[in-house]
C-alpha atoms as a PDB file:
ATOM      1  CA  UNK A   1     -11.128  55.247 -52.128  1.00  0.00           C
ATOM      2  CA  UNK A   2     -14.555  53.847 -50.595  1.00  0.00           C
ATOM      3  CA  UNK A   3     -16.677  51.671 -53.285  1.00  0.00           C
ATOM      4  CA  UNK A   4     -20.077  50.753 -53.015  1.00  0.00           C
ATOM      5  CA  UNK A   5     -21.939  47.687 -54.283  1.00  0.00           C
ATOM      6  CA  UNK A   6     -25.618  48.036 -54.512  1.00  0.00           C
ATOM      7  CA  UNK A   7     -28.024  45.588 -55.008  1.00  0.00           C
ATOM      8  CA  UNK A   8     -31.484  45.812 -56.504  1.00  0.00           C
ATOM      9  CA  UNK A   9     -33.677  43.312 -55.667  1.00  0.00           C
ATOM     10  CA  UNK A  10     -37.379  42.251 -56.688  1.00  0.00           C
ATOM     11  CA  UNK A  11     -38.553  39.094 -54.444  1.00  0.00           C
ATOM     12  CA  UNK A  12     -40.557  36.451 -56.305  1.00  0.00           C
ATOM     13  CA  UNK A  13     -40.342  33.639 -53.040  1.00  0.00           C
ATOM     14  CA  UNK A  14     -39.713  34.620 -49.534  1.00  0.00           C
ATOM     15  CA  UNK A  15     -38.819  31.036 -48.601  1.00  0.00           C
ATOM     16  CA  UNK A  16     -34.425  30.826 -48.643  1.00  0.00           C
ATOM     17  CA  UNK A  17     -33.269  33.877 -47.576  1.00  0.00           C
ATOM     18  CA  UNK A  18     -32.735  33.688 -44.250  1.00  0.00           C
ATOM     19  CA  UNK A  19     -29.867  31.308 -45.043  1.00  0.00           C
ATOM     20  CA  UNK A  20     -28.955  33.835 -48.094  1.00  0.00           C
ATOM     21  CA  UNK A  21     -28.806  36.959 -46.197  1.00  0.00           C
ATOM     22  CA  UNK A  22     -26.694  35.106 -42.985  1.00  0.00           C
ATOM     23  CA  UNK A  23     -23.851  33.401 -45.623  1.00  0.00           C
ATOM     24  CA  UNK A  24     -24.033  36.550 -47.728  1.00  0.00           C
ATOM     25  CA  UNK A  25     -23.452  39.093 -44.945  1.00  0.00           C
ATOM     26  CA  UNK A  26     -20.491  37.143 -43.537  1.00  0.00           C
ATOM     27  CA  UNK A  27     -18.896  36.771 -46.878  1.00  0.00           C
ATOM     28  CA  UNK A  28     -19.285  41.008 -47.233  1.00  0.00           C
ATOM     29  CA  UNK A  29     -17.592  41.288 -43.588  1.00  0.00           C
ATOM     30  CA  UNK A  30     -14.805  38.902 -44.592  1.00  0.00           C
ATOM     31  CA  UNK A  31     -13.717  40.875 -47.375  1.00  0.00           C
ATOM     32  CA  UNK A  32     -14.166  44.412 -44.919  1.00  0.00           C
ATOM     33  CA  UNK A  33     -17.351  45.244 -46.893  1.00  0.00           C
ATOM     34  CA  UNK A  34     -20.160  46.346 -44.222  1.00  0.00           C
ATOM     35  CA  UNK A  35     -24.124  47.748 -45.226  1.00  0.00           C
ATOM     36  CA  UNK A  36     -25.083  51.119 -45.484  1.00  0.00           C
ATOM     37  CA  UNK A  37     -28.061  50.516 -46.526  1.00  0.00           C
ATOM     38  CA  UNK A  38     -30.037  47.005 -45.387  1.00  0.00           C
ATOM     39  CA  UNK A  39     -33.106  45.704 -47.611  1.00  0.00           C
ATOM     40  CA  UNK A  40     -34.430  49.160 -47.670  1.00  0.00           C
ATOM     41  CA  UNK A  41     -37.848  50.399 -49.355  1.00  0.00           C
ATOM     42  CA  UNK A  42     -36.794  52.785 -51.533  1.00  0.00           C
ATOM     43  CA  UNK A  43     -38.954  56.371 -51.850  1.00  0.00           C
ATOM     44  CA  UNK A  44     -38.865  57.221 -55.378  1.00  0.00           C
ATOM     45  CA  UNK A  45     -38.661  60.477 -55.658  1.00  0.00           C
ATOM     46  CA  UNK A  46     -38.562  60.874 -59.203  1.00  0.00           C
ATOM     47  CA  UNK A  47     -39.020  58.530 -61.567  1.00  0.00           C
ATOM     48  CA  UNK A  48     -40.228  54.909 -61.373  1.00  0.00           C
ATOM     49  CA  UNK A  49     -38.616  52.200 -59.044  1.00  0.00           C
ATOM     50  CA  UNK A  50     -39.335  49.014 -60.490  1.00  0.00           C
ATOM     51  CA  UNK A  51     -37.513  47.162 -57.254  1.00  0.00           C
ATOM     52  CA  UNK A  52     -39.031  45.713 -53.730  1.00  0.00           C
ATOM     53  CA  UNK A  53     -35.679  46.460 -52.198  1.00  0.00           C
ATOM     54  CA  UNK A  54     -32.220  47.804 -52.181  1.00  0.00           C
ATOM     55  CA  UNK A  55     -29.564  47.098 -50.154  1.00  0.00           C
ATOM     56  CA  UNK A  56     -25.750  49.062 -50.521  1.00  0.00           C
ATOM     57  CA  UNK A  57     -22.548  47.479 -49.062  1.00  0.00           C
ATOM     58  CA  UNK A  58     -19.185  49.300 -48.628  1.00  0.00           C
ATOM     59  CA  UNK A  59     -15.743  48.175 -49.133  1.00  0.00           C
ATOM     60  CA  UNK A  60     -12.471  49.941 -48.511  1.00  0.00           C
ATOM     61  CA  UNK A  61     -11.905  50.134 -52.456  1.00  0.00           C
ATOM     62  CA  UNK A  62     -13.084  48.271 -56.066  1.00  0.00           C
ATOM     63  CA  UNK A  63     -10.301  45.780 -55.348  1.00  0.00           C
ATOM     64  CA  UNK A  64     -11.599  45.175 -52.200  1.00  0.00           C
ATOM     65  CA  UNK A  65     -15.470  45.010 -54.049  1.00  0.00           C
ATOM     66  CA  UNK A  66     -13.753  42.882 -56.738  1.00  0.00           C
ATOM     67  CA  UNK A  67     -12.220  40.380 -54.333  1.00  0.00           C
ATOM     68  CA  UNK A  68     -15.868  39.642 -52.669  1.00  0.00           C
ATOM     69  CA  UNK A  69     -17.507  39.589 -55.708  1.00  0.00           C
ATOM     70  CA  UNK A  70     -15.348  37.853 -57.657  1.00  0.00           C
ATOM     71  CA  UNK A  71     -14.077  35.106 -54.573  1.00  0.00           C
ATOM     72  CA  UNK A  72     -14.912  31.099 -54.712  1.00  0.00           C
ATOM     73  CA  UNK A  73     -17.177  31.626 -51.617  1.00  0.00           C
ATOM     74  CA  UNK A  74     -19.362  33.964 -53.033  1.00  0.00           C
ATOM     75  CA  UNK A  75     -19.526  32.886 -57.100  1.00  0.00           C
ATOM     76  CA  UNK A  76     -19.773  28.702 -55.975  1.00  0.00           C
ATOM     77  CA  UNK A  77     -21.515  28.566 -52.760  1.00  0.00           C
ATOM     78  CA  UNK A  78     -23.415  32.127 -51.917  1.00  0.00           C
ATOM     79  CA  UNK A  79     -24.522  33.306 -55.214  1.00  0.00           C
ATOM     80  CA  UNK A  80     -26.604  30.068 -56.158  1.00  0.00           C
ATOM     81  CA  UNK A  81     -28.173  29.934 -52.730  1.00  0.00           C
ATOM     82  CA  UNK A  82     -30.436  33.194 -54.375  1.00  0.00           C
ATOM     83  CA  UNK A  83     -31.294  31.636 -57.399  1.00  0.00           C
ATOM     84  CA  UNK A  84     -34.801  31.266 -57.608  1.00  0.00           C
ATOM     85  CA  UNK A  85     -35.380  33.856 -54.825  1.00  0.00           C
ATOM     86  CA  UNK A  86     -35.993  36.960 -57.598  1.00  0.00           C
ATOM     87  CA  UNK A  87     -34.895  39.501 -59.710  1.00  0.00           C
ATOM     88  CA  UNK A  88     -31.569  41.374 -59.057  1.00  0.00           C
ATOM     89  CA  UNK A  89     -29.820  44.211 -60.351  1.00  0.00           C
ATOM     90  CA  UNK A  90     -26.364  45.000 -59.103  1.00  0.00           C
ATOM     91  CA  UNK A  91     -24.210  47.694 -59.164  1.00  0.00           C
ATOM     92  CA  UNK A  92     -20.732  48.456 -58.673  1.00  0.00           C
ATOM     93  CA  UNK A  93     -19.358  52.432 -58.303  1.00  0.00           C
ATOM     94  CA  UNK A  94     -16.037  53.957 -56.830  1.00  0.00           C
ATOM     95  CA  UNK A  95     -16.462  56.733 -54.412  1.00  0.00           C
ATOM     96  CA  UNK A  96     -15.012  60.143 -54.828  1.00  0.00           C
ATOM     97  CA  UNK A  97     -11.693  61.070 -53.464  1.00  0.00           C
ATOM     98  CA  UNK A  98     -11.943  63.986 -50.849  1.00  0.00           C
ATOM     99  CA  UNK A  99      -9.634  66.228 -53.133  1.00  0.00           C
ATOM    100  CA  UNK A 100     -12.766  65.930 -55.795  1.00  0.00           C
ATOM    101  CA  UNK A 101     -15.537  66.590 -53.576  1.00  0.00           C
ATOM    102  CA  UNK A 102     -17.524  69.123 -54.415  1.00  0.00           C
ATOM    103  CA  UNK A 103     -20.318  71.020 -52.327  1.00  0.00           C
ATOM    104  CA  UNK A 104     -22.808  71.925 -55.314  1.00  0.00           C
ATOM    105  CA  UNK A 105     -23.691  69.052 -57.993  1.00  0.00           C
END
Protein backbone atom coordinates (compact mmCIF):
# COMPACT_ATOMS: atom_id res chain seq x y z
CA UNK A 1 0.00 0.00 0.00
CA UNK A 2 1.37 3.53 -1.31
CA UNK A 3 2.74 5.88 1.70
CA UNK A 4 3.38 9.34 1.53
CA UNK A 5 5.94 11.50 3.34
CA UNK A 6 5.21 15.13 3.39
CA UNK A 7 7.28 17.77 4.30
CA UNK A 8 6.44 21.20 5.62
CA UNK A 9 8.84 23.62 5.25
CA UNK A 10 9.33 27.41 6.36
CA UNK A 11 12.76 28.86 4.78
CA UNK A 12 14.77 31.12 7.08
CA UNK A 13 18.20 31.15 4.46
CA UNK A 14 18.02 30.39 0.85
CA UNK A 15 21.79 29.83 0.70
CA UNK A 16 22.39 25.48 0.91
CA UNK A 17 19.74 24.03 -0.73
CA UNK A 18 20.66 23.49 -3.93
CA UNK A 19 23.07 20.86 -2.58
CA UNK A 20 20.07 19.75 -0.09
CA UNK A 21 17.43 19.28 -2.58
CA UNK A 22 20.09 17.33 -5.28
CA UNK A 23 21.46 14.68 -2.27
CA UNK A 24 17.95 14.58 -0.86
CA UNK A 25 16.09 13.74 -4.08
CA UNK A 26 18.55 10.96 -4.98
CA UNK A 27 18.37 9.44 -1.59
CA UNK A 28 14.14 9.43 -2.12
CA UNK A 29 14.77 7.68 -5.69
CA UNK A 30 17.14 5.15 -4.14
CA UNK A 31 14.75 3.90 -1.79
CA UNK A 32 11.76 3.99 -4.93
CA UNK A 33 10.26 7.10 -3.26
CA UNK A 34 9.48 9.76 -6.18
CA UNK A 35 7.54 13.59 -5.60
CA UNK A 36 4.12 14.22 -6.06
CA UNK A 37 4.22 17.25 -5.00
CA UNK A 38 7.69 19.54 -5.46
CA UNK A 39 8.22 22.74 -3.10
CA UNK A 40 4.72 23.73 -3.79
CA UNK A 41 2.86 27.03 -2.49
CA UNK A 42 0.18 25.78 -0.82
CA UNK A 43 -3.57 27.59 -1.30
CA UNK A 44 -5.12 27.45 1.98
CA UNK A 45 -8.33 26.94 1.59
CA UNK A 46 -9.44 26.84 4.98
CA UNK A 47 -7.69 27.54 7.76
CA UNK A 48 -4.23 29.09 8.28
CA UNK A 49 -0.96 27.72 6.60
CA UNK A 50 1.78 28.75 8.64
CA UNK A 51 4.42 27.08 5.91
CA UNK A 52 6.41 28.70 2.71
CA UNK A 53 6.31 25.28 1.16
CA UNK A 54 5.32 21.70 0.96
CA UNK A 55 6.66 19.11 -0.80
CA UNK A 56 5.02 15.13 -0.73
CA UNK A 57 7.16 12.08 -1.74
CA UNK A 58 5.78 8.55 -2.44
CA UNK A 59 7.09 5.24 -1.62
CA UNK A 60 5.79 1.81 -2.49
CA UNK A 61 4.84 1.26 1.34
CA UNK A 62 5.81 2.65 5.22
CA UNK A 63 8.64 0.11 5.11
CA UNK A 64 9.76 1.43 2.11
CA UNK A 65 9.18 5.32 3.84
CA UNK A 66 10.86 3.83 6.96
CA UNK A 67 13.93 2.52 5.16
CA UNK A 68 14.66 6.21 3.58
CA UNK A 69 13.94 7.87 6.52
CA UNK A 70 15.42 5.91 8.84
CA UNK A 71 18.85 4.88 6.42
CA UNK A 72 22.65 6.09 7.35
CA UNK A 73 22.57 8.27 4.15
CA UNK A 74 19.80 10.23 4.99
CA UNK A 75 20.00 10.53 9.19
CA UNK A 76 24.28 11.17 8.94
CA UNK A 77 24.92 12.89 5.77
CA UNK A 78 21.45 14.43 4.16
CA UNK A 79 19.52 15.45 7.11
CA UNK A 80 22.29 17.84 8.64
CA UNK A 81 22.98 19.38 5.27
CA UNK A 82 19.26 21.34 6.15
CA UNK A 83 20.08 22.37 9.40
CA UNK A 84 20.08 25.90 9.58
CA UNK A 85 18.07 26.20 6.31
CA UNK A 86 14.42 26.54 8.37
CA UNK A 87 11.61 25.23 9.95
CA UNK A 88 10.23 21.73 9.02
CA UNK A 89 7.35 19.73 9.76
CA UNK A 90 7.16 16.21 8.48
CA UNK A 91 4.72 13.81 8.05
CA UNK A 92 4.39 10.27 7.51
CA UNK A 93 0.72 8.52 6.38
CA UNK A 94 -0.16 5.05 4.72
CA UNK A 95 -2.40 5.19 1.78
CA UNK A 96 -5.68 3.43 1.53
CA UNK A 97 -6.00 0.02 0.10
CA UNK A 98 -8.32 -0.03 -3.06
CA UNK A 99 -10.77 -2.52 -1.22
CA UNK A 100 -11.31 0.65 1.36
CA UNK A 101 -11.75 3.32 -1.03
CA UNK A 102 -14.57 5.07 -0.78
CA UNK A 103 -16.25 7.65 -3.29
CA UNK A 104 -17.97 10.07 -0.62
CA UNK A 105 -15.80 11.25 2.56
Amino acid sequence: MTAYLFVLARAASPDGWDRYRTEVADCVAAHGGRYLVKRSSAEALEGDFQYQRLTCFAFDDMQALHAFWHSDEYQKRIKPLREGLGEFDVWAAPGIDESEREDRI
